[in-house]
Structure formats: C-alpha cells, structure tokens
PDB file of N, CA and C in Angstrom:
ATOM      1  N   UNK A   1      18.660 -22.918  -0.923  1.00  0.00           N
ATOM      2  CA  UNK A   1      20.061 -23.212  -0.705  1.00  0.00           C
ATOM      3  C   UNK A   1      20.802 -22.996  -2.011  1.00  0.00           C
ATOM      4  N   UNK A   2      21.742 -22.369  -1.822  1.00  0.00           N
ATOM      5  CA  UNK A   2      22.582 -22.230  -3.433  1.00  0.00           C
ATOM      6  C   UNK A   2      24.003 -22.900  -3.138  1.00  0.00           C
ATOM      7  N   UNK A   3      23.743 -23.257  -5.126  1.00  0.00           N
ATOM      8  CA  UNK A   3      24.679 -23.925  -4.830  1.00  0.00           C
ATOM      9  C   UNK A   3      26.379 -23.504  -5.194  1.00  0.00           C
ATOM     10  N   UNK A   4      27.385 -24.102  -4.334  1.00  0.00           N
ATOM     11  CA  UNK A   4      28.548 -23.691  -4.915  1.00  0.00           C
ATOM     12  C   UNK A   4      28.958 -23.807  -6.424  1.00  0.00           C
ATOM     13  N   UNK A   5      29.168 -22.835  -7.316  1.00  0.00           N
ATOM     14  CA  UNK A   5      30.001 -22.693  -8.626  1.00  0.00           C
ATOM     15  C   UNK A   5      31.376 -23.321  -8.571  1.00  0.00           C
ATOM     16  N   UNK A   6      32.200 -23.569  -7.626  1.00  0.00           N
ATOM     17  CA  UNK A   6      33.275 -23.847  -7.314  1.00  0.00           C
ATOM     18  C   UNK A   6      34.216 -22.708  -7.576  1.00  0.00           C
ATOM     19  N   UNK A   7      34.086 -21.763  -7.811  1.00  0.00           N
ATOM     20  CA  UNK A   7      34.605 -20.080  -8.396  1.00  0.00           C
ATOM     21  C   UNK A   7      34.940 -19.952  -6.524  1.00  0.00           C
ATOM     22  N   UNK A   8      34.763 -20.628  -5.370  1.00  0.00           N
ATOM     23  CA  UNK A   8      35.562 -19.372  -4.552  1.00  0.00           C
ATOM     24  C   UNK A   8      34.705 -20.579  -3.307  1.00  0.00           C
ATOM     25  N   UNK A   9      35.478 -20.844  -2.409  1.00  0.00           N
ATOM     26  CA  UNK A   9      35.457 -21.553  -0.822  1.00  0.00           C
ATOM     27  C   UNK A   9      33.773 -21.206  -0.021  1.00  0.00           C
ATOM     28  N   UNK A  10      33.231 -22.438   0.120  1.00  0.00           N
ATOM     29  CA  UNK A  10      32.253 -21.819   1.162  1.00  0.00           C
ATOM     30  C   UNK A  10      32.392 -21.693   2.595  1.00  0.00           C
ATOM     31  N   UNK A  11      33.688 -21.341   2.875  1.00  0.00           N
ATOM     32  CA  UNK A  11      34.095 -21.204   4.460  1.00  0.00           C
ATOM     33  C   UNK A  11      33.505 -22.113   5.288  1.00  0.00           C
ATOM     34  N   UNK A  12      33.603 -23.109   4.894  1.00  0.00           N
ATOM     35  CA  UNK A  12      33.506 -24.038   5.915  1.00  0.00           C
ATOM     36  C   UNK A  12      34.996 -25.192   6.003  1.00  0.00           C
ATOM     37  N   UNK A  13      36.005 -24.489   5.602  1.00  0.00           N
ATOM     38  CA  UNK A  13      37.010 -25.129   5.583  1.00  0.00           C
ATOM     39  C   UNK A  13      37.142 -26.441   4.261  1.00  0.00           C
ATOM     40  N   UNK A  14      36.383 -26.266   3.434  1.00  0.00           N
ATOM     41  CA  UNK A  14      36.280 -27.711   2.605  1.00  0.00           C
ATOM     42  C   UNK A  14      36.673 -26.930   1.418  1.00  0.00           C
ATOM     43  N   UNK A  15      37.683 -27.706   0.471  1.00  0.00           N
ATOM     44  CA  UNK A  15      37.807 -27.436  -0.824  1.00  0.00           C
ATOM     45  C   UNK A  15      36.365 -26.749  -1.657  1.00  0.00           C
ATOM     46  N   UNK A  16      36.198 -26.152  -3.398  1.00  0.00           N
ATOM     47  CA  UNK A  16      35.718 -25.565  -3.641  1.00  0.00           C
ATOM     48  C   UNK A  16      35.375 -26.986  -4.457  1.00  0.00           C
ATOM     49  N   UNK A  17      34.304 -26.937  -4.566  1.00  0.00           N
ATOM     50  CA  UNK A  17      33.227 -27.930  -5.640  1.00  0.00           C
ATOM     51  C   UNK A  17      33.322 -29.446  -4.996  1.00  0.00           C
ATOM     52  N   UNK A  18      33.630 -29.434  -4.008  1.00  0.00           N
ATOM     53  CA  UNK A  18      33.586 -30.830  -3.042  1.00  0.00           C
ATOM     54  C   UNK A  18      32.076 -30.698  -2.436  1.00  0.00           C
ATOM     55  N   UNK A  19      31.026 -31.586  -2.582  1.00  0.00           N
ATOM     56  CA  UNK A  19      30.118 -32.000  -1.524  1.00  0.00           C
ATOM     57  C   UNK A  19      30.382 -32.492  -0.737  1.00  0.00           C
ATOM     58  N   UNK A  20      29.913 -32.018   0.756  1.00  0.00           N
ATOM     59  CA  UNK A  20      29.884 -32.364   1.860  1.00  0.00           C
ATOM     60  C   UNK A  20      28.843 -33.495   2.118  1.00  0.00           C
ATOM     61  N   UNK A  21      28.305 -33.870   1.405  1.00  0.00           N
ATOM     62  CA  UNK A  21      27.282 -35.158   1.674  1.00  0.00           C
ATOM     63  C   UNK A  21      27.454 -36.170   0.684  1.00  0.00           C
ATOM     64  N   UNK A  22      28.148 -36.270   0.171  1.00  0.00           N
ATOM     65  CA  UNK A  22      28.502 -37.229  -0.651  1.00  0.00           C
ATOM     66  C   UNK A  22      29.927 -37.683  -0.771  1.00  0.00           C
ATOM     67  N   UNK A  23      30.462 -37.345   0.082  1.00  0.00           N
ATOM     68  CA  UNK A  23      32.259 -37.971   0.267  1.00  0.00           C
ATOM     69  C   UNK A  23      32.391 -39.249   1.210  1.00  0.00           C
ATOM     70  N   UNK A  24      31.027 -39.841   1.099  1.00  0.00           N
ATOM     71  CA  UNK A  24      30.827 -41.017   2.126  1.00  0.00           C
ATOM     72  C   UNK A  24      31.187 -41.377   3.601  1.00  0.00           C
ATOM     73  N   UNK A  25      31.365 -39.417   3.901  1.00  0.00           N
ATOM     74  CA  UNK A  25      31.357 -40.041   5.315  1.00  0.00           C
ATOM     75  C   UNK A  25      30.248 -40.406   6.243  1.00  0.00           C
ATOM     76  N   UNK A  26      30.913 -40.394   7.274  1.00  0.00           N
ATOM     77  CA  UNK A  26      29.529 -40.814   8.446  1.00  0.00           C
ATOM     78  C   UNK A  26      29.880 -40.005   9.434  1.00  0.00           C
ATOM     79  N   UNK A  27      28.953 -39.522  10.374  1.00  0.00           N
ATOM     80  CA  UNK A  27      29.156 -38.694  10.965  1.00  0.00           C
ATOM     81  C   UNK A  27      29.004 -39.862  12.492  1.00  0.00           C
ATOM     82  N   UNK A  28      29.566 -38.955  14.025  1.00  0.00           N
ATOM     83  CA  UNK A  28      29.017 -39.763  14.970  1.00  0.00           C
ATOM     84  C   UNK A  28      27.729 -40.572  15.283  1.00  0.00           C
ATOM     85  N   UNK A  29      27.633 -41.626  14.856  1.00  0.00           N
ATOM     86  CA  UNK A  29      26.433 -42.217  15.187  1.00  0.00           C
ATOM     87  C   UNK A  29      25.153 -41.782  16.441  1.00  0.00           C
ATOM     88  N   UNK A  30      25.309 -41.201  17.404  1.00  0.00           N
ATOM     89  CA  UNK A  30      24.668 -40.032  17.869  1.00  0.00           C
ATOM     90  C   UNK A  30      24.517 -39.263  17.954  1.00  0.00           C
ATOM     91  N   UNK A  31      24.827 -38.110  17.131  1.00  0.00           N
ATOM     92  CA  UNK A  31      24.396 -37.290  16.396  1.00  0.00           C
ATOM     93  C   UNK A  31      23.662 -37.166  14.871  1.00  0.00           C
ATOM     94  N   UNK A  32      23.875 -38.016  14.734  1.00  0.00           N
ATOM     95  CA  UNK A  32      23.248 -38.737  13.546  1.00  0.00           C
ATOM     96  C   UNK A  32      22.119 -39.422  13.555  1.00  0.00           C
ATOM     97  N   UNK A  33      21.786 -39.800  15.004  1.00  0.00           N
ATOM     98  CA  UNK A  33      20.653 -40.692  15.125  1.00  0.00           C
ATOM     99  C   UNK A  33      19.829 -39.486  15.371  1.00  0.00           C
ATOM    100  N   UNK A  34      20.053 -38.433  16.104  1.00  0.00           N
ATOM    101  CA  UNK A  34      19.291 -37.334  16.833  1.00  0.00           C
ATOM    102  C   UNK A  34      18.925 -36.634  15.057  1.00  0.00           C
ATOM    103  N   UNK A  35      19.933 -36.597  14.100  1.00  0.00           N
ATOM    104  CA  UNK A  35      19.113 -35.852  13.032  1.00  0.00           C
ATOM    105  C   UNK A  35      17.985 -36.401  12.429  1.00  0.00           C
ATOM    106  N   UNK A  36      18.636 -37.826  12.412  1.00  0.00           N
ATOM    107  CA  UNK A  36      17.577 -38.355  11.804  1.00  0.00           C
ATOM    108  C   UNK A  36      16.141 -38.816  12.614  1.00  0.00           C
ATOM    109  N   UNK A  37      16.272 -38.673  13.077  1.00  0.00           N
ATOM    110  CA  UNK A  37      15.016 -38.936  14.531  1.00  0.00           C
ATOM    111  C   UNK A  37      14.117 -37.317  14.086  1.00  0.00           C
ATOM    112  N   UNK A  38      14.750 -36.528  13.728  1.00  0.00           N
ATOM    113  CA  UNK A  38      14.454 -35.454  13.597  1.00  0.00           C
ATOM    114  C   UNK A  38      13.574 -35.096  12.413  1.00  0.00           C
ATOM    115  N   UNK A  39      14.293 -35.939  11.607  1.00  0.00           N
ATOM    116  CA  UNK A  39      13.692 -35.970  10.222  1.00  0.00           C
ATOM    117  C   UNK A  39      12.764 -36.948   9.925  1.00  0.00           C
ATOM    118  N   UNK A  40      12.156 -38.277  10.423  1.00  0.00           N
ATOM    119  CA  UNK A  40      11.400 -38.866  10.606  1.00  0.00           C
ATOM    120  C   UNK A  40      10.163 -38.577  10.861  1.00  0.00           C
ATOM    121  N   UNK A  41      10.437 -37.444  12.469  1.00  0.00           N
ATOM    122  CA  UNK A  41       8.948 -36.883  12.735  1.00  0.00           C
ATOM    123  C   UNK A  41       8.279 -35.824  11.626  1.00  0.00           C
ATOM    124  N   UNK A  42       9.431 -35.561  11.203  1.00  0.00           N
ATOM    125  CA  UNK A  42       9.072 -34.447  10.790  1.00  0.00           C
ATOM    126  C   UNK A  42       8.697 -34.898   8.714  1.00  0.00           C
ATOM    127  N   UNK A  43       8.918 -35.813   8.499  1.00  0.00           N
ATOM    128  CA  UNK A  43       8.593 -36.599   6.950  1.00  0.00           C
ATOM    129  C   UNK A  43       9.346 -36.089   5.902  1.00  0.00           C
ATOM    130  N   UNK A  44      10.251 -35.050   6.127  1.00  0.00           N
ATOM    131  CA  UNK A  44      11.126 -34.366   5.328  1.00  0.00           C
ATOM    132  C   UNK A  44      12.365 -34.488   5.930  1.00  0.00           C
ATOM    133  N   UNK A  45      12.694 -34.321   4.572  1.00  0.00           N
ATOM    134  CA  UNK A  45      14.472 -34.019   4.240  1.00  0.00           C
ATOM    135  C   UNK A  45      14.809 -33.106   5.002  1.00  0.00           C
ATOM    136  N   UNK A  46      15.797 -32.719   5.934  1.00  0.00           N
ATOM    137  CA  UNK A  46      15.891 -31.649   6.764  1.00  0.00           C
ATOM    138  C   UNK A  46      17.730 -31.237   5.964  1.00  0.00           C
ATOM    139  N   UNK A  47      18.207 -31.920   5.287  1.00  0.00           N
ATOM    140  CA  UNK A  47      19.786 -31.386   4.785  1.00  0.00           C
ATOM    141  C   UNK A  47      20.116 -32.173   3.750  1.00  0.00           C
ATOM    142  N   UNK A  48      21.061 -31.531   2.944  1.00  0.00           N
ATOM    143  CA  UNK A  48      21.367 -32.158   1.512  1.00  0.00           C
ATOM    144  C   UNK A  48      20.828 -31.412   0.408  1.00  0.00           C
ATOM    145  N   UNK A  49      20.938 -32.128  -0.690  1.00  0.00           N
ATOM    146  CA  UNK A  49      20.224 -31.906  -1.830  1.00  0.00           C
ATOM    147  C   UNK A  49      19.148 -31.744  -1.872  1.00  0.00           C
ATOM    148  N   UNK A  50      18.317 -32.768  -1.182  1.00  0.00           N
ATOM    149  CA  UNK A  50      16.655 -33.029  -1.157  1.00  0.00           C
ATOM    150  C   UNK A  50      15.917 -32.277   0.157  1.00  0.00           C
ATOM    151  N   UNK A  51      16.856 -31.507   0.901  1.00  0.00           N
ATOM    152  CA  UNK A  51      15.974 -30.626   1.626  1.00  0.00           C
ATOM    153  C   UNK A  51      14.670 -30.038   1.467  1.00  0.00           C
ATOM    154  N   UNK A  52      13.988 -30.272   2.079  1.00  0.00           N
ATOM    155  CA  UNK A  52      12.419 -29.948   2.177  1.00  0.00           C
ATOM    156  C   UNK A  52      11.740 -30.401   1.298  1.00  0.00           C
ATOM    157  N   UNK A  53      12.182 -32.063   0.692  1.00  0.00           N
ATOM    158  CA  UNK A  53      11.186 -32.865  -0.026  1.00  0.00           C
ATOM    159  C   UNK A  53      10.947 -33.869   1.071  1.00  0.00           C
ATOM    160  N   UNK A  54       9.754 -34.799   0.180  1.00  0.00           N
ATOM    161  CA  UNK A  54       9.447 -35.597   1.733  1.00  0.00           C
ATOM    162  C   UNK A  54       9.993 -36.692   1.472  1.00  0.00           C
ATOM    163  N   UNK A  55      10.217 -37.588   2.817  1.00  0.00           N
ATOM    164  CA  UNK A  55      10.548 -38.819   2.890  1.00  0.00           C
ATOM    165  C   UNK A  55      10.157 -39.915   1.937  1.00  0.00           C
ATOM    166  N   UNK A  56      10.818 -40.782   1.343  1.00  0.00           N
ATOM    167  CA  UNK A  56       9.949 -41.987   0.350  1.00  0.00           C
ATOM    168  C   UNK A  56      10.154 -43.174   1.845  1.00  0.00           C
ATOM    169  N   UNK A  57       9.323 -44.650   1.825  1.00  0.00           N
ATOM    170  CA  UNK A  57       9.130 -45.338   2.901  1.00  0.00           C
ATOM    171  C   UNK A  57      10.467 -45.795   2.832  1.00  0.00           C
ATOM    172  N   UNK A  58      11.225 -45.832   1.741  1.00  0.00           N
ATOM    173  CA  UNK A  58      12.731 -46.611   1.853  1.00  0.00           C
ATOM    174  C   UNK A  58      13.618 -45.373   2.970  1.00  0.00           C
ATOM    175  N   UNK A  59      13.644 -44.372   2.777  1.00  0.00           N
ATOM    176  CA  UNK A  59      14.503 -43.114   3.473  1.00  0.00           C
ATOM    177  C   UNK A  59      13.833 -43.394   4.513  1.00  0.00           C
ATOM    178  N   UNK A  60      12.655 -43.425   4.948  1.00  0.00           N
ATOM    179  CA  UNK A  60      12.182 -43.392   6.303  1.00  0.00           C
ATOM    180  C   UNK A  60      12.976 -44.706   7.170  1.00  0.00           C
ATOM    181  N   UNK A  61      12.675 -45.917   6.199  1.00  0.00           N
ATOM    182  CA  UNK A  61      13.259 -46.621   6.768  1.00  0.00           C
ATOM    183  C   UNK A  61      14.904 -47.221   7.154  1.00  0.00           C
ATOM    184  N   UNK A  62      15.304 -46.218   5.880  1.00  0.00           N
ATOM    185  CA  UNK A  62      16.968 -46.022   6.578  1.00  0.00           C
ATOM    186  C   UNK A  62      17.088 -45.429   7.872  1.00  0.00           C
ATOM    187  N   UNK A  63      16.177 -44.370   8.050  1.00  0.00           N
ATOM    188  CA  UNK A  63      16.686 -43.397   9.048  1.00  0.00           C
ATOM    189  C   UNK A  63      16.344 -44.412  10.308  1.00  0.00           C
ATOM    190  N   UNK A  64      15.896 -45.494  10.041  1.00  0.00           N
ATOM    191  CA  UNK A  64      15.430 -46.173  11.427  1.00  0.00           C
ATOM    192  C   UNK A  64      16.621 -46.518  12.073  1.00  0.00           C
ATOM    193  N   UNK A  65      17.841 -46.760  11.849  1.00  0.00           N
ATOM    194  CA  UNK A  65      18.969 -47.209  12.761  1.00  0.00           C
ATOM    195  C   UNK A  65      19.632 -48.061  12.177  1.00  0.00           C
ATOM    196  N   UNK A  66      18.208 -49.192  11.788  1.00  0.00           N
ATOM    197  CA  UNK A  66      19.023 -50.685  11.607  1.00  0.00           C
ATOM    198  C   UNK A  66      20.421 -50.523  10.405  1.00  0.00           C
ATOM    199  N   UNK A  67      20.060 -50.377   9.327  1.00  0.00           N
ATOM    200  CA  UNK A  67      20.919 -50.382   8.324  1.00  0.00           C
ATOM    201  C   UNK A  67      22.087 -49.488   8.766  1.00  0.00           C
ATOM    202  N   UNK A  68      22.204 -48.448   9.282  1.00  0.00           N
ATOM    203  CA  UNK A  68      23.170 -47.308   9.680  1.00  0.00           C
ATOM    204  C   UNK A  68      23.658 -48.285  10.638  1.00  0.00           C
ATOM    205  N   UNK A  69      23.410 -49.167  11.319  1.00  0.00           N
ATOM    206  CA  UNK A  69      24.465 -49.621  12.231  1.00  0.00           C
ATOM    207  C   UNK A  69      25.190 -50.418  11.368  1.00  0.00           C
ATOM    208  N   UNK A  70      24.592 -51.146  10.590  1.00  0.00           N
ATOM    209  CA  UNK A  70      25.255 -51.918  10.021  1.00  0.00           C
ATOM    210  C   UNK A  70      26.555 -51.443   8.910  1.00  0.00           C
ATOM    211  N   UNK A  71      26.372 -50.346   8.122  1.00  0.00           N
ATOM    212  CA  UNK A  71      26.932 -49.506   7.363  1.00  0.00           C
ATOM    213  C   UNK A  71      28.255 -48.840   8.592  1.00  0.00           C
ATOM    214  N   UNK A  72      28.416 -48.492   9.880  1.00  0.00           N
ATOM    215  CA  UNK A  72      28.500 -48.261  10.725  1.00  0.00           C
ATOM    216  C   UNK A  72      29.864 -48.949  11.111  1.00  0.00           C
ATOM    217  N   UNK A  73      29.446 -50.575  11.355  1.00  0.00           N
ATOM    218  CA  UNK A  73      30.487 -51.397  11.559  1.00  0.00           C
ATOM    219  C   UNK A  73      30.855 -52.103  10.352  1.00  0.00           C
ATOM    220  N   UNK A  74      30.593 -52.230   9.189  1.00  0.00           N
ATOM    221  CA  UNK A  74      31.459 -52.401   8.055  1.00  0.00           C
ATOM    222  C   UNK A  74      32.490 -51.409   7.845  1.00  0.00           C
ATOM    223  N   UNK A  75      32.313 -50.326   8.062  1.00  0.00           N
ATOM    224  CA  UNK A  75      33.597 -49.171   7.807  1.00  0.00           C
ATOM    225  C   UNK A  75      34.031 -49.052   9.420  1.00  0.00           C
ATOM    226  N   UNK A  76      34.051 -49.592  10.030  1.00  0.00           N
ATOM    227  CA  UNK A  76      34.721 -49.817  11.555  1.00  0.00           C
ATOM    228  C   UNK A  76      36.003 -51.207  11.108  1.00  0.00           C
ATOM    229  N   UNK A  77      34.904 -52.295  10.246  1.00  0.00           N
ATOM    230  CA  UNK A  77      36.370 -53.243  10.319  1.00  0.00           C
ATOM    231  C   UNK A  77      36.837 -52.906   9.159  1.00  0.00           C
ATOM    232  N   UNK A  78      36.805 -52.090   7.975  1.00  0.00           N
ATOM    233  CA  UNK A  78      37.438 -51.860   6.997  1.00  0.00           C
ATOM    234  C   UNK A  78      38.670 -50.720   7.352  1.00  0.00           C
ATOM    235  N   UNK A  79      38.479 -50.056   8.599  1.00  0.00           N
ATOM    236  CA  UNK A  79      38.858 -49.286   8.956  1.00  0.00           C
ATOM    237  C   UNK A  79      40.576 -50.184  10.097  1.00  0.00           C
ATOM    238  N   UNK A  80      40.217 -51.053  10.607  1.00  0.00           N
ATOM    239  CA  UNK A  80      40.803 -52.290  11.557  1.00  0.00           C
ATOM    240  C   UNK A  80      41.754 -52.927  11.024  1.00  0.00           C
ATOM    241  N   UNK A  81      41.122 -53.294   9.490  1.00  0.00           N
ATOM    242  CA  UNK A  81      42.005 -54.293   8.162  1.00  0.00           C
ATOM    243  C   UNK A  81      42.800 -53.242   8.275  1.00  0.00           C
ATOM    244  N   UNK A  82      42.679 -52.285   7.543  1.00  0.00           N
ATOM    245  CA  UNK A  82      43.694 -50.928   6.762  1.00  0.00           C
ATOM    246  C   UNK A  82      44.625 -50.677   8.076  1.00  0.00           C
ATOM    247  N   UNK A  83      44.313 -50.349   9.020  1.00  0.00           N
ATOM    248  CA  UNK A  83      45.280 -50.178  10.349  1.00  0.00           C
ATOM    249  C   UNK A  83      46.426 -51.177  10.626  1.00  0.00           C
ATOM    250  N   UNK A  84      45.121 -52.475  11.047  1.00  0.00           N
ATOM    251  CA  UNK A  84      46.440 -53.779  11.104  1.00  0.00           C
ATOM    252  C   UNK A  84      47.657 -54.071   9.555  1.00  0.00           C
ATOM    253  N   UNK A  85      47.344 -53.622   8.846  1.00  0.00           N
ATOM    254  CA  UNK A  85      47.892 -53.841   7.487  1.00  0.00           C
ATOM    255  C   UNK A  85      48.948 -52.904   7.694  1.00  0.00           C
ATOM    256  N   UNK A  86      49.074 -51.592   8.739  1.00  0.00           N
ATOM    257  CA  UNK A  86      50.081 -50.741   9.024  1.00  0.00           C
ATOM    258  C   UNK A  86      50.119 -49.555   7.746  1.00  0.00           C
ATOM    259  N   UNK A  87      48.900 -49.328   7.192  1.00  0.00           N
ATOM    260  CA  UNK A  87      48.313 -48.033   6.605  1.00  0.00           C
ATOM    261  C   UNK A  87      48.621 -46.554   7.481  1.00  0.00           C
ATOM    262  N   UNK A  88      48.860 -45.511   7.233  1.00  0.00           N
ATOM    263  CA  UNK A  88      48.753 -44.292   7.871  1.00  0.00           C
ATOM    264  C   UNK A  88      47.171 -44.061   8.072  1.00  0.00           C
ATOM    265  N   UNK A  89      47.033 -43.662   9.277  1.00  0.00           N
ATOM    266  CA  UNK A  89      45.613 -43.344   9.951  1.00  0.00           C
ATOM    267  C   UNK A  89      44.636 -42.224   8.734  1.00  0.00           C
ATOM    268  N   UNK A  90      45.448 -41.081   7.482  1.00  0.00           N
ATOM    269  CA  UNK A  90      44.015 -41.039   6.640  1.00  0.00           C
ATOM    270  C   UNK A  90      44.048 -41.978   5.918  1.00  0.00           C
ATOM    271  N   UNK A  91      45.215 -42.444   5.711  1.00  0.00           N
ATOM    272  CA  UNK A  91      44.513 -43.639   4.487  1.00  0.00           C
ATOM    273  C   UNK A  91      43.548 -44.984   4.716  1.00  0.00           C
ATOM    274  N   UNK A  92      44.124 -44.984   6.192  1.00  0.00           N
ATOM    275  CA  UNK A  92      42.933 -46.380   6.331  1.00  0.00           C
ATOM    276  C   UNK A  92      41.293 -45.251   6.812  1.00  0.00           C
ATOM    277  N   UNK A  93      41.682 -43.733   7.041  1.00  0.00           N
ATOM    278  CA  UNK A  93      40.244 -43.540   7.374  1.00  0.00           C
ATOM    279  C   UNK A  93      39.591 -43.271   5.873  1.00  0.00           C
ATOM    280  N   UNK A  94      40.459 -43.314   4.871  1.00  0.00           N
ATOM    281  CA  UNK A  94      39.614 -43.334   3.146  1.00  0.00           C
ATOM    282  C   UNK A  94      39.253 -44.658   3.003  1.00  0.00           C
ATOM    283  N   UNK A  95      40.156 -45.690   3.121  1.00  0.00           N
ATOM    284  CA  UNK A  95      39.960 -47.124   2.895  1.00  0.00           C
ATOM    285  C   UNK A  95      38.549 -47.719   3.696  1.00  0.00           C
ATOM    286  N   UNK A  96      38.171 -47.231   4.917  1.00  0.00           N
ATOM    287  CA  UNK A  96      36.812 -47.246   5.444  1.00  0.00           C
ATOM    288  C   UNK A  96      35.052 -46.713   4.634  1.00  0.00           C
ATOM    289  N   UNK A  97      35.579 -45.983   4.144  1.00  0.00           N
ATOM    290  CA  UNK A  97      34.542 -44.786   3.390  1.00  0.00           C
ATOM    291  C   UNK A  97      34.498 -45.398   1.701  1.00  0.00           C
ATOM    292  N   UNK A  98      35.788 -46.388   1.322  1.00  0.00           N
ATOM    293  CA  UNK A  98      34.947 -47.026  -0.108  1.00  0.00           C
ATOM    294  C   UNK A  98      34.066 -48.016  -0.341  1.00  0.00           C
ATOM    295  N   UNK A  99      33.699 -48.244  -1.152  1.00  0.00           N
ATOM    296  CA  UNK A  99      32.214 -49.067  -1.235  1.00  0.00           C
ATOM    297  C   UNK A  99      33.020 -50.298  -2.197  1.00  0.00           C
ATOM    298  N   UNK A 100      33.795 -50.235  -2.983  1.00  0.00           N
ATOM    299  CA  UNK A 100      34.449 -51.235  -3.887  1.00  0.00           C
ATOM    300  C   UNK A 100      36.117 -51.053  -3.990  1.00  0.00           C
ATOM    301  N   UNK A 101      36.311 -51.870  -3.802  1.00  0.00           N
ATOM    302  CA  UNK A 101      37.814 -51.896  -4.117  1.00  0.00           C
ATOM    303  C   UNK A 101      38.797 -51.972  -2.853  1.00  0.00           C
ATOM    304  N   UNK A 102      38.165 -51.738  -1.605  1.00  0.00           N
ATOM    305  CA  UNK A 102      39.065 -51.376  -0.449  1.00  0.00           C
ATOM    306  C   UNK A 102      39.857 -52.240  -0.006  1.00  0.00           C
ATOM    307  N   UNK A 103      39.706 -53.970  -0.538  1.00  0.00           N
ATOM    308  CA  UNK A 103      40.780 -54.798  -0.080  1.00  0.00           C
ATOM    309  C   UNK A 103      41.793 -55.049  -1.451  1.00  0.00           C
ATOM    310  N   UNK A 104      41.177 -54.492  -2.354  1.00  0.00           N
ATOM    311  CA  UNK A 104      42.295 -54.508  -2.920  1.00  0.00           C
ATOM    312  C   UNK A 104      43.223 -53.452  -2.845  1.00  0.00           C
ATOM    313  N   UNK A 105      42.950 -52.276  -2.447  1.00  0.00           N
ATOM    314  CA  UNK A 105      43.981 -50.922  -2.011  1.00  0.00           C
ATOM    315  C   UNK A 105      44.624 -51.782  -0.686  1.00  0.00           C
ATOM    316  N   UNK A 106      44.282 -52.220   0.417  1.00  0.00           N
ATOM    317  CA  UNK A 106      44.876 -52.982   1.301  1.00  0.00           C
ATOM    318  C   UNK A 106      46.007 -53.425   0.267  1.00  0.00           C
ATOM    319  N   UNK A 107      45.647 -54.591  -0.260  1.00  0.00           N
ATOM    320  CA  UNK A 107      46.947 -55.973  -0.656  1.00  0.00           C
ATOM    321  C   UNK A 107      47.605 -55.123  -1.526  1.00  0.00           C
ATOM    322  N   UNK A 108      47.488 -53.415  -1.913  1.00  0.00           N
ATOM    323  CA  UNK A 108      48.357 -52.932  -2.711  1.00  0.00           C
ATOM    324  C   UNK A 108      49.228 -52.674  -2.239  1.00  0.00           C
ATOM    325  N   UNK A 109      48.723 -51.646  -1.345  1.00  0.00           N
ATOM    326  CA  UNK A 109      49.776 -51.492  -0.025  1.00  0.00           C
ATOM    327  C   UNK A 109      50.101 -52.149   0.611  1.00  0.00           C
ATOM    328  N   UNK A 110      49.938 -53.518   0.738  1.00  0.00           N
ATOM    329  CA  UNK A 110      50.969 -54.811   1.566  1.00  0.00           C
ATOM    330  C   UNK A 110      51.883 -55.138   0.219  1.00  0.00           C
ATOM    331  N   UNK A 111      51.607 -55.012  -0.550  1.00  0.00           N
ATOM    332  CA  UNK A 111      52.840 -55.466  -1.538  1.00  0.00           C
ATOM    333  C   UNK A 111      53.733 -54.369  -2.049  1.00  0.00           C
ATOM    334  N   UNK A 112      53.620 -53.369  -1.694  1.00  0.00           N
ATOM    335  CA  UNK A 112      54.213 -51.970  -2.064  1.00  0.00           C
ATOM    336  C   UNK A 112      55.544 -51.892  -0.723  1.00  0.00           C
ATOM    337  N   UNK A 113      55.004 -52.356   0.203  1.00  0.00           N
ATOM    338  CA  UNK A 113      56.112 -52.641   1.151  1.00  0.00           C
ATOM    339  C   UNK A 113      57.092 -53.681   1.401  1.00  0.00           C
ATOM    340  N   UNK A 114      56.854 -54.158   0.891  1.00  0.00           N
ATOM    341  CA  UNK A 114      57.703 -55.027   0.269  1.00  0.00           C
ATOM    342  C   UNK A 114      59.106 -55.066  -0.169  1.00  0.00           C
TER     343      UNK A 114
END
C-alpha cells in the first residue's frame, strides 16, 4: 500500500494528507461488525496501517463488539448533547468524534449565543 505524499488527491474525495482511519470516525456498526468478524477469522489486519500484520489478543478482543458498542453510544449521546445545545448538524457530528474537550466546545457554544 503506498502511501500518500500529500503532493496530489487520492480520489477518493478526501483532502490530500488526511488519513482516513484516524479522523475518529466510525463507520455503520454493521458493516463494521462484518469487517471485523472478518478479520478475527482471519488473525490479521485486513485495512489501515497495520494491514497484513497479525492480531495482538487486545485487537482481537476489540474486534469482539463489546467495547465498539460502547464507543458507539458514547458518540451517539455526545452527538444528542451537541444537537440539543442547538449546534449545526457537522458540528455536533465533530463534537461526537472527540475524545477530550467536547463539553467544553458545547458550553462554548452555549455562551457564544448569548
């Protein structure tokens, strides 16, 4: 797999030197379960960076579901806060996808309206 230089678009519609696996999204949770189901049997990395290395027991055991649901519905109600707070629909869908800081971008934007 090579990688982008950021010198020129990999036609997939995404900016140039942006990773696609690391912008914290999540993809449909069933389709996601089917990759990873995929990648389980199979003990390897099937996409990403680490393609065609093998599984460590922690990755195996992400891919089991449990934690992904949970990861799942934390950015479902982070996603709920940012909405009810009367955010525009990308910003509460960024405010879902951070790991630190997301209630305080909320109470920024409740006091910015103000």
């Amino acid at each position: 797999m090579a990688k982008n230089n950021g010198n020129a678009s990999n036609g997939g519609g995404m900016s140039a030197g942006r990773d696609k696996y690391r912008d914290g999204r999540w993809s449909v949770p069933s389709k996601r379960a089917k990759g990873y189901a995929e990648e389980r049997r199979a003990k390897v990395h099937m996409h990403g960076p680490k393609e065609g290395r093998q599984l460590t027991d922690y990755e195996a055991g992400m891919r089991s579901g449990y934690l992904q649901c949970q990861s799942d519905h934390a950015g479902l109600y982070k996603y709920k806060q940012a909405m009810d707070s009367g955010m525009p629909r990308r910003d509460a869908a960024n405010v879902s996808r951070m790991k630190k800081g997301w209630l305080q971008r909320i109470k920024d934007f409740l006091a910015g309206k103000k």
